[in-house]
PDB file of N, CA and C in Angstrom:
ATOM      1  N   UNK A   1     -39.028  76.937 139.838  1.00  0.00           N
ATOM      2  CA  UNK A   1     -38.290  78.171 139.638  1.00  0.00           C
ATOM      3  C   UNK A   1     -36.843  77.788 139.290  1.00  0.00           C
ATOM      4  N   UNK A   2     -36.583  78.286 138.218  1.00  0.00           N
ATOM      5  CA  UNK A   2     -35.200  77.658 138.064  1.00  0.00           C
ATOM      6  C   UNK A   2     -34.423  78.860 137.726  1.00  0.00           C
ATOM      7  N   UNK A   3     -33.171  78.886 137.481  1.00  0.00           N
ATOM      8  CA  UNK A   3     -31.553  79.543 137.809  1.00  0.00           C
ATOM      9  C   UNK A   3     -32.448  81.077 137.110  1.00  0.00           C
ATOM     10  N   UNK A   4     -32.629  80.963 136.102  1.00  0.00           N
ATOM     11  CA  UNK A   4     -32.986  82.304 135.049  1.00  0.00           C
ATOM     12  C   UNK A   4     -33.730  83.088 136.001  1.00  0.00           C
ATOM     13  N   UNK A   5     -34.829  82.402 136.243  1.00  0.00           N
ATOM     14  CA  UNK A   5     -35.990  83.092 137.019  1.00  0.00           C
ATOM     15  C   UNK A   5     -35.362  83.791 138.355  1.00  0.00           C
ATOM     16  N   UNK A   6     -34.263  83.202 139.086  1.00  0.00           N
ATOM     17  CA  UNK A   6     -34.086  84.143 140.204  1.00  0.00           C
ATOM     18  C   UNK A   6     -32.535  84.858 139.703  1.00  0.00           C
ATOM     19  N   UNK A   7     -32.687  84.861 138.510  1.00  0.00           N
ATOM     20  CA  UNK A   7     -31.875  86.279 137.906  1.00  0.00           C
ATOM     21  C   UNK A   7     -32.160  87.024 137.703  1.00  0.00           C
ATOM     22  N   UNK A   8     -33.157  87.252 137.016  1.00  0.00           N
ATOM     23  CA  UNK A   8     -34.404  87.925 137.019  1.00  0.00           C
ATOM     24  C   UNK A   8     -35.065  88.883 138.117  1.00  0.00           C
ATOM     25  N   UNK A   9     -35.326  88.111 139.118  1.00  0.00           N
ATOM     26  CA  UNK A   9     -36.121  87.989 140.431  1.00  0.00           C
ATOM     27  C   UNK A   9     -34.445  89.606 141.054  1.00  0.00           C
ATOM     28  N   UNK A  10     -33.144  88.734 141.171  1.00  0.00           N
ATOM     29  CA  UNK A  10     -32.397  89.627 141.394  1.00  0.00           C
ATOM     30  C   UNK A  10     -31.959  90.790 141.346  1.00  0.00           C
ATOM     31  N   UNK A  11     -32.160  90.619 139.724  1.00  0.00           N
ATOM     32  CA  UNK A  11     -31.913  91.917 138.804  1.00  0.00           C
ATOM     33  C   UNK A  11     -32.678  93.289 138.818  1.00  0.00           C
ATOM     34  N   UNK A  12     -34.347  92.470 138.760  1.00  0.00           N
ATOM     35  CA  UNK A  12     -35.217  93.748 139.356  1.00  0.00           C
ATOM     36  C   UNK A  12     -34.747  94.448 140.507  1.00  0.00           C
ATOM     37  N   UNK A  13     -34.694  93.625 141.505  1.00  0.00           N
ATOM     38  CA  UNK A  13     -34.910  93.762 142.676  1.00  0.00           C
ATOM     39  C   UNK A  13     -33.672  95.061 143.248  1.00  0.00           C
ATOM     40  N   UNK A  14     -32.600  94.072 142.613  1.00  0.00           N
ATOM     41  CA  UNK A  14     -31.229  95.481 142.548  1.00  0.00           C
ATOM     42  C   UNK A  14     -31.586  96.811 141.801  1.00  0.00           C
ATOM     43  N   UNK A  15     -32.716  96.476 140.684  1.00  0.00           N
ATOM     44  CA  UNK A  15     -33.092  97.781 140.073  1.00  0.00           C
ATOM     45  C   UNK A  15     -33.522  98.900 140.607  1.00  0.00           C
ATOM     46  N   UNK A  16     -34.020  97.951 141.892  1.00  0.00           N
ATOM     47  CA  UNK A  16     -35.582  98.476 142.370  1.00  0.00           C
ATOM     48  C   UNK A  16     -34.282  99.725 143.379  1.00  0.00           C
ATOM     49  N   UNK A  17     -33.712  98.873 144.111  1.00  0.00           N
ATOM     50  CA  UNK A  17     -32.728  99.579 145.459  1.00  0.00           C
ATOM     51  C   UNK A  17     -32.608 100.403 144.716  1.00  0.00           C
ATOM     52  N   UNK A  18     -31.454 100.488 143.695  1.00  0.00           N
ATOM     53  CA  UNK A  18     -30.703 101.580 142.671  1.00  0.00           C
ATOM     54  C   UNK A  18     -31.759 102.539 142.713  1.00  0.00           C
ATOM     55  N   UNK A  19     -32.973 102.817 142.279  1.00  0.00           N
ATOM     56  CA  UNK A  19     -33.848 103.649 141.921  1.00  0.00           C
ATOM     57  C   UNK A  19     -34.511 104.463 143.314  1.00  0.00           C
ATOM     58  N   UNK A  20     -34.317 103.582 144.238  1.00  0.00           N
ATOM     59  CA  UNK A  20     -34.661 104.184 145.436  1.00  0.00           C
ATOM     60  C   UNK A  20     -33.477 105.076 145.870  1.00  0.00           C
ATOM     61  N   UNK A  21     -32.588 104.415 146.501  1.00  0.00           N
ATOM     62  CA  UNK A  21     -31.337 105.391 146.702  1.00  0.00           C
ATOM     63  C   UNK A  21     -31.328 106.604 145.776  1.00  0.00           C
ATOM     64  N   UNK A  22     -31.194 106.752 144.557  1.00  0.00           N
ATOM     65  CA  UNK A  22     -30.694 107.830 143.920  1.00  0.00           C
ATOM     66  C   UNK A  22     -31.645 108.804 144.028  1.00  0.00           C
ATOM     67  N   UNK A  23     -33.072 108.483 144.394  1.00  0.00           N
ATOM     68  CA  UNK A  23     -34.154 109.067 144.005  1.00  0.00           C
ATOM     69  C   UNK A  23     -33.931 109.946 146.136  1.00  0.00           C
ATOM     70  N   UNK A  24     -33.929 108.982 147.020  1.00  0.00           N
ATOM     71  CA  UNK A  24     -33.421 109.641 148.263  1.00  0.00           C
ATOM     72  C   UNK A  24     -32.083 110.297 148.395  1.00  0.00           C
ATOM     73  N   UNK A  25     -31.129 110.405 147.236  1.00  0.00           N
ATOM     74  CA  UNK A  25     -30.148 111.099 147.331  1.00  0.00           C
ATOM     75  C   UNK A  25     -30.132 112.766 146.976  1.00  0.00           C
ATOM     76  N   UNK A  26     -31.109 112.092 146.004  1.00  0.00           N
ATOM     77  CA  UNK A  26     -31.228 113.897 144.677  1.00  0.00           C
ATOM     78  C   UNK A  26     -32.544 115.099 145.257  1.00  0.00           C
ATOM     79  N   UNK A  27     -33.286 114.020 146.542  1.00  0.00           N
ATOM     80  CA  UNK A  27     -34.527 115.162 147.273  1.00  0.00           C
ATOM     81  C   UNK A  27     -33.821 116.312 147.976  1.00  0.00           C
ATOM     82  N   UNK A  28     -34.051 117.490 147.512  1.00  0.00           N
ATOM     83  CA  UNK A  28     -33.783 118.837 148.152  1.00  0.00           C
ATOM     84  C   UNK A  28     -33.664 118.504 149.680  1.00  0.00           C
ATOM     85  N   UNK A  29     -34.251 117.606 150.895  1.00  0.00           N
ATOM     86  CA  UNK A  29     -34.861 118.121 151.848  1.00  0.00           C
ATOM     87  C   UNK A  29     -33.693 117.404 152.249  1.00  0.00           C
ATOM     88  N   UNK A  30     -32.537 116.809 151.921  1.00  0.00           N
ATOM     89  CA  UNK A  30     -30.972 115.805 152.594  1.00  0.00           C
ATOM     90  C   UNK A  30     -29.933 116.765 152.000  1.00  0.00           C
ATOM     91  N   UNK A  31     -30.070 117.805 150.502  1.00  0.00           N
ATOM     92  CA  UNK A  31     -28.980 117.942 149.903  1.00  0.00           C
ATOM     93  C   UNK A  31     -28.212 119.201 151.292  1.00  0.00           C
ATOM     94  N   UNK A  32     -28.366 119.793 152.265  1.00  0.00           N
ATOM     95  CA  UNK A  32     -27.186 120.197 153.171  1.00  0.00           C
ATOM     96  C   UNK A  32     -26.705 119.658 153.891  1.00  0.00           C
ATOM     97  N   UNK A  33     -27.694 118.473 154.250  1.00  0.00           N
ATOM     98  CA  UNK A  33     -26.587 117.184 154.657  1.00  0.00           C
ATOM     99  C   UNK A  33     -25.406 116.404 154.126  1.00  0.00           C
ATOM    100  N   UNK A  34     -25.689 116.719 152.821  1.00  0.00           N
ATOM    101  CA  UNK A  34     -25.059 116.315 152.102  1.00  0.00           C
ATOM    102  C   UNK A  34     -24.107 117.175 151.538  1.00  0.00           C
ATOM    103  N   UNK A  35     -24.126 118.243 151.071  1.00  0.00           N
ATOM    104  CA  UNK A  35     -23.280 119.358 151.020  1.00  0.00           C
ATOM    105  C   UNK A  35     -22.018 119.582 152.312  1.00  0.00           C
ATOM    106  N   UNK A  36     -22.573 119.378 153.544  1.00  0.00           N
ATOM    107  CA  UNK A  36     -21.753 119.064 154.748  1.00  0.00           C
ATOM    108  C   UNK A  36     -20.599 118.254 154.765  1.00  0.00           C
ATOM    109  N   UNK A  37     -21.414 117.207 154.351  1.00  0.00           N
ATOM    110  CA  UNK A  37     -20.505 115.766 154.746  1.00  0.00           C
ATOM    111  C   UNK A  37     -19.666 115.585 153.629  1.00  0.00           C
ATOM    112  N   UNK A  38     -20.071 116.218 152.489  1.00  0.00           N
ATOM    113  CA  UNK A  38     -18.954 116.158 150.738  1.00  0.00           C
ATOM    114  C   UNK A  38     -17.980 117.291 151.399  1.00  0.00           C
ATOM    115  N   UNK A  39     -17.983 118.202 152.139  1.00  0.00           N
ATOM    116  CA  UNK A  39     -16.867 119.057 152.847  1.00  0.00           C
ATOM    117  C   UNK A  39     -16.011 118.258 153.880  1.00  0.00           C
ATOM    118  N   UNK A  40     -16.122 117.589 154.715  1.00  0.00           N
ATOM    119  CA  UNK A  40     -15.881 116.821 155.808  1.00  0.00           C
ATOM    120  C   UNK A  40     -14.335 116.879 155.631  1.00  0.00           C
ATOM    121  N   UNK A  41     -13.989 116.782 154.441  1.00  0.00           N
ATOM    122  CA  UNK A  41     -12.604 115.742 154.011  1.00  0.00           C
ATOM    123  C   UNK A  41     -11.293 117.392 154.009  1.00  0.00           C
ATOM    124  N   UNK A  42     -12.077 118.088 153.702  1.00  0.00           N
ATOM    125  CA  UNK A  42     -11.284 119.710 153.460  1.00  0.00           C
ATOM    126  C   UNK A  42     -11.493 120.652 154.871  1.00  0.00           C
ATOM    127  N   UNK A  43     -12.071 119.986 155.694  1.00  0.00           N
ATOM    128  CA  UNK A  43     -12.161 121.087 157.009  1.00  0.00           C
ATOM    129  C   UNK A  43     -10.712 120.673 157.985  1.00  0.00           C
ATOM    130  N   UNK A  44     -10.393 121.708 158.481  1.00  0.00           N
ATOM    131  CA  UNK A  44      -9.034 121.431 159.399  1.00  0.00           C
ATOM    132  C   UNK A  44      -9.253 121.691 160.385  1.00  0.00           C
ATOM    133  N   UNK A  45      -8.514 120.278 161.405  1.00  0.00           N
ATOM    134  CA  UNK A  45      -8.799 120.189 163.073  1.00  0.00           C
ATOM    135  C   UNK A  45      -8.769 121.434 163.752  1.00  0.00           C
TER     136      UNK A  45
END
């Protein structure tokens, strides 16, 4: 296995995360969790 091959091996692999995350970001069943916590920064003590 040489240098290319675990660039490769890497590259998917980061593909793979990327595609997971975004895909658990954009499911209806988190977005008011998420709607919440994108407010967090504008609510006052």
């Amino acid at each position: 296995m040489d240098i290319n091959t675990l660039r490769i091996v890497a590259t998917v692999l980061s593909f793979i995360v990327f595609i997971g995350i975004a895909v658990w970001v954009w499911r209806n069943r988190k977005s008011s969790d998420f709607k919440e916590a994108a407010n967090l920064p504008f609510k006052e003590d």
